[in-house]
C-alpha atoms as a PDB file:
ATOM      1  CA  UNK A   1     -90.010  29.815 -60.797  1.00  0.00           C
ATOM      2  CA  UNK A   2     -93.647  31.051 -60.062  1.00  0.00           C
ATOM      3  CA  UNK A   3     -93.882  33.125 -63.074  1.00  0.00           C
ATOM      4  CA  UNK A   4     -92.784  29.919 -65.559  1.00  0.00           C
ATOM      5  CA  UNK A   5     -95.353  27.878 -63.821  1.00  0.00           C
ATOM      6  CA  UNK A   6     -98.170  31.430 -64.604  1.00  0.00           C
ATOM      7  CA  UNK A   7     -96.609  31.417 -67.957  1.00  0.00           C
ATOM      8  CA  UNK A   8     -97.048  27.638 -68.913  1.00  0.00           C
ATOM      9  CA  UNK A   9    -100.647  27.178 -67.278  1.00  0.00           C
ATOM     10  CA  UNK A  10    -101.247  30.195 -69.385  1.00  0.00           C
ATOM     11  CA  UNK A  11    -100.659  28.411 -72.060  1.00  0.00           C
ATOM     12  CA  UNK A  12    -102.274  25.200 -71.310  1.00  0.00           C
ATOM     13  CA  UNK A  13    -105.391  27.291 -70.455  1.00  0.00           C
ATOM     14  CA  UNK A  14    -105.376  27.859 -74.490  1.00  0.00           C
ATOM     15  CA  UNK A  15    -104.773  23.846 -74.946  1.00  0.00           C
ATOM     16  CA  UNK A  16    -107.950  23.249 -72.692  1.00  0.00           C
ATOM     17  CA  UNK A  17    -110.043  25.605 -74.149  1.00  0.00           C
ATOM     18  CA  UNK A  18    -109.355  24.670 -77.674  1.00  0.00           C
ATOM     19  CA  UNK A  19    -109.825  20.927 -77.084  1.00  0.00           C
ATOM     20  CA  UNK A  20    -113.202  21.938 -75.270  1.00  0.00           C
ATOM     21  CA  UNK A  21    -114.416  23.366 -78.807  1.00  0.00           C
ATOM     22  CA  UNK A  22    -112.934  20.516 -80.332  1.00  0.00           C
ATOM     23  CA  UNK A  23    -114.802  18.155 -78.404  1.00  0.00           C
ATOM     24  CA  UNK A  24    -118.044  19.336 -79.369  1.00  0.00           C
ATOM     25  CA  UNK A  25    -119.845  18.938 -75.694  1.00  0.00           C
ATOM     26  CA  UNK A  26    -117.739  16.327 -74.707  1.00  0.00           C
ATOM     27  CA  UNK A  27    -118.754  13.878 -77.457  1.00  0.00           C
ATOM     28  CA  UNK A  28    -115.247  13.024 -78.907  1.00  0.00           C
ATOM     29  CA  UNK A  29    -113.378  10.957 -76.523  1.00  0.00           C
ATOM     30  CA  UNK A  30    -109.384  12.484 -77.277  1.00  0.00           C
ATOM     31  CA  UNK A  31    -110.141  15.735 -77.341  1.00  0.00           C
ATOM     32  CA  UNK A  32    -112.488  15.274 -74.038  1.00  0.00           C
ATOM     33  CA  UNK A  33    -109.220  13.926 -72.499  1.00  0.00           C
ATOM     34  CA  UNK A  34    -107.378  16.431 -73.616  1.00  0.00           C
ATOM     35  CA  UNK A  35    -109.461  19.078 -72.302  1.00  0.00           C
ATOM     36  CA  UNK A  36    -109.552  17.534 -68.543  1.00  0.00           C
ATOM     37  CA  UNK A  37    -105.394  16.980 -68.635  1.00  0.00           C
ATOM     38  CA  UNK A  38    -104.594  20.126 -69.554  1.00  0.00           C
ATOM     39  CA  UNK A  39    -107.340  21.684 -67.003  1.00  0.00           C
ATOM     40  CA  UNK A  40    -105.774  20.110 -64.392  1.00  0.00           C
ATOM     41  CA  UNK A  41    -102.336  21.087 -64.817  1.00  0.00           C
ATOM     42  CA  UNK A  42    -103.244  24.523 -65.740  1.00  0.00           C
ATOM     43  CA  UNK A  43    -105.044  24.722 -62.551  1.00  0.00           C
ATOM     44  CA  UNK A  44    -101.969  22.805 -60.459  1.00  0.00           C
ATOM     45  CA  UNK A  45     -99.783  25.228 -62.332  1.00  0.00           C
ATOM     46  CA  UNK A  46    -101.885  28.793 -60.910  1.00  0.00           C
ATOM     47  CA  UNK A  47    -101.852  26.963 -57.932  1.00  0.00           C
ATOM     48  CA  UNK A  48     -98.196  26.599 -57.485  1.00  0.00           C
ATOM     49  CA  UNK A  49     -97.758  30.276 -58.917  1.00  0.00           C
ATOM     50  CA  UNK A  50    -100.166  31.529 -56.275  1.00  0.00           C
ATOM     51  CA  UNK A  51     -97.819  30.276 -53.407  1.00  0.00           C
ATOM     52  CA  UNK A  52     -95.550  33.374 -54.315  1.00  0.00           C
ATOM     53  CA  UNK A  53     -97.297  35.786 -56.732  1.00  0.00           C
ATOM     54  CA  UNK A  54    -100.156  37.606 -55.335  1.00  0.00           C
ATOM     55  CA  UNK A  55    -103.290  36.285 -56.967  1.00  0.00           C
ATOM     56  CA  UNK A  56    -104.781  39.143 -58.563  1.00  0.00           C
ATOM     57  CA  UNK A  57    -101.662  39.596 -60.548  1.00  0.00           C
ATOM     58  CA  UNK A  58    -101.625  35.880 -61.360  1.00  0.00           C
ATOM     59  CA  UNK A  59    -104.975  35.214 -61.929  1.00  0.00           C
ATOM     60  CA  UNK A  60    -104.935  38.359 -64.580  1.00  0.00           C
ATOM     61  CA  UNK A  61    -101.784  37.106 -66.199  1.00  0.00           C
ATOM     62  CA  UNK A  62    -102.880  33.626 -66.554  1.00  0.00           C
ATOM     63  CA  UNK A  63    -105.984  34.601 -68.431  1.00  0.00           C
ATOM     64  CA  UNK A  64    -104.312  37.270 -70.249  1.00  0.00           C
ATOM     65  CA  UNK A  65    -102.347  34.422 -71.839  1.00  0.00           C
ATOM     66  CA  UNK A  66    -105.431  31.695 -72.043  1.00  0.00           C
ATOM     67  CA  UNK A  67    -107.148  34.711 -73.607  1.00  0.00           C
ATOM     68  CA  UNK A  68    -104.726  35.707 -75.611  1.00  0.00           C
ATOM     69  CA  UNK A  69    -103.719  32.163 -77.128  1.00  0.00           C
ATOM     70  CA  UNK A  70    -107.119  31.159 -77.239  1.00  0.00           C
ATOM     71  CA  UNK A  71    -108.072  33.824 -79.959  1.00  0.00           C
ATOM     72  CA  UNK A  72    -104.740  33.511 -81.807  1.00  0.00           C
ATOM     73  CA  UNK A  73    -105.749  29.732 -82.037  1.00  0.00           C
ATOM     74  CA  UNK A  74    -109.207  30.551 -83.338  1.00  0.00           C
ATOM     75  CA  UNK A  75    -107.818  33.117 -85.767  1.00  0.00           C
ATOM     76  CA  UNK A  76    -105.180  30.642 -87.003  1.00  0.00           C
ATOM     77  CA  UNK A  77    -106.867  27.502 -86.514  1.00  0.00           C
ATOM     78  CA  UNK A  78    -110.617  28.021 -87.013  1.00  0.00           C
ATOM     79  CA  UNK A  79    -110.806  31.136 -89.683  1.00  0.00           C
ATOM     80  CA  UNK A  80    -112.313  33.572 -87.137  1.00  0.00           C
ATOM     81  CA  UNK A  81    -111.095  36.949 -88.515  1.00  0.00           C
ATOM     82  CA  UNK A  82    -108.320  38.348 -87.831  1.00  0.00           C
ATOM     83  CA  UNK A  83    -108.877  42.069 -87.590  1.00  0.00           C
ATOM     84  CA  UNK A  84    -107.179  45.225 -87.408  1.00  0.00           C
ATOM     85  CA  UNK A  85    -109.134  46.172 -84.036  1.00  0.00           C
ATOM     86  CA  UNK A  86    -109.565  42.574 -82.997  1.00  0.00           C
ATOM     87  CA  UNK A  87    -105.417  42.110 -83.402  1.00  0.00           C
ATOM     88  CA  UNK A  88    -104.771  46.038 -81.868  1.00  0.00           C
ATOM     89  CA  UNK A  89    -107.190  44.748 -78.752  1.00  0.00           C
ATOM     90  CA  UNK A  90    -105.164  41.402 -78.369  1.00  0.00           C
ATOM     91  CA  UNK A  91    -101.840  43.591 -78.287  1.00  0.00           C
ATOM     92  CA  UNK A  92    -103.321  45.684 -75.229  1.00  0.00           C
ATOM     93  CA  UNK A  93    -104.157  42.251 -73.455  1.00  0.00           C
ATOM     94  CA  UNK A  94    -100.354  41.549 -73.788  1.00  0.00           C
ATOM     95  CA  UNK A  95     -99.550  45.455 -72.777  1.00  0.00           C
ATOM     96  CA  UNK A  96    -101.676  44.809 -69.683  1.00  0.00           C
ATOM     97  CA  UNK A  97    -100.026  41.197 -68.642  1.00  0.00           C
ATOM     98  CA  UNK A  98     -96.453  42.569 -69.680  1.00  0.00           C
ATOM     99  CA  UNK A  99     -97.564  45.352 -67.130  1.00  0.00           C
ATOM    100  CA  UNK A 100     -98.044  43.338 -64.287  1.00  0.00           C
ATOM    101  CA  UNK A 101     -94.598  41.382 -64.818  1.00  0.00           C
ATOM    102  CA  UNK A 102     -92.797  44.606 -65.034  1.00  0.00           C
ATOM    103  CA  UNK A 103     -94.233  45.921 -61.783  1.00  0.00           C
ATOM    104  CA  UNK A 104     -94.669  43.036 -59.607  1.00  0.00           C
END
């Protein structure tokens, strides 16, 4: 169960950090929101991972993922360019977290 809770507050560390661009300095009420919900459960999340998974392992997969989903979003999303080498050194990110899952 810990790893689902790394993997999903993995992925809401993407949904906060894309609603913090979005809410350009916390001027834009929803996205503001946004931001603080999904920080907190992202953060409840690592917590409730950390009672079982040692934390440098979790703390490295959790913003492997943010990282990773963060930059996807920005490629996707926003029109930040999606390289060759920026897309081969998003695929080691993954290599690394993978990593750690296979030899925890």
């Amino acid at each position: 169960m810990a790893w689902i809770y790394l993997v999903v507050s993995g992925v809401l560390e993407t949904v906060w950090a894309a609603a913090l661009s979005q809410s350009r300095g916390f001027s834009r009420l929803g996205p503001s929101l946004l931001f603080a919900g999904a920080l907190a459960l992202s953060m409840g999340g690592l917590a409730l991972a950390l009672r079982d998974l040692p934390v440098g392992t979790a703390y490295a997969v959790w913003v492997g993922i943010g990282a990773v989903g963060t930059a996807l979003y920005g490629m996707a999303a926003l029109g930040e360019p999606a390289t060759t080498a920026r897309l081969l050194c998003l695929l080691a990110i993954v290599a690394g977290v993978v990593g750690l899952k296979v030899l925890h």
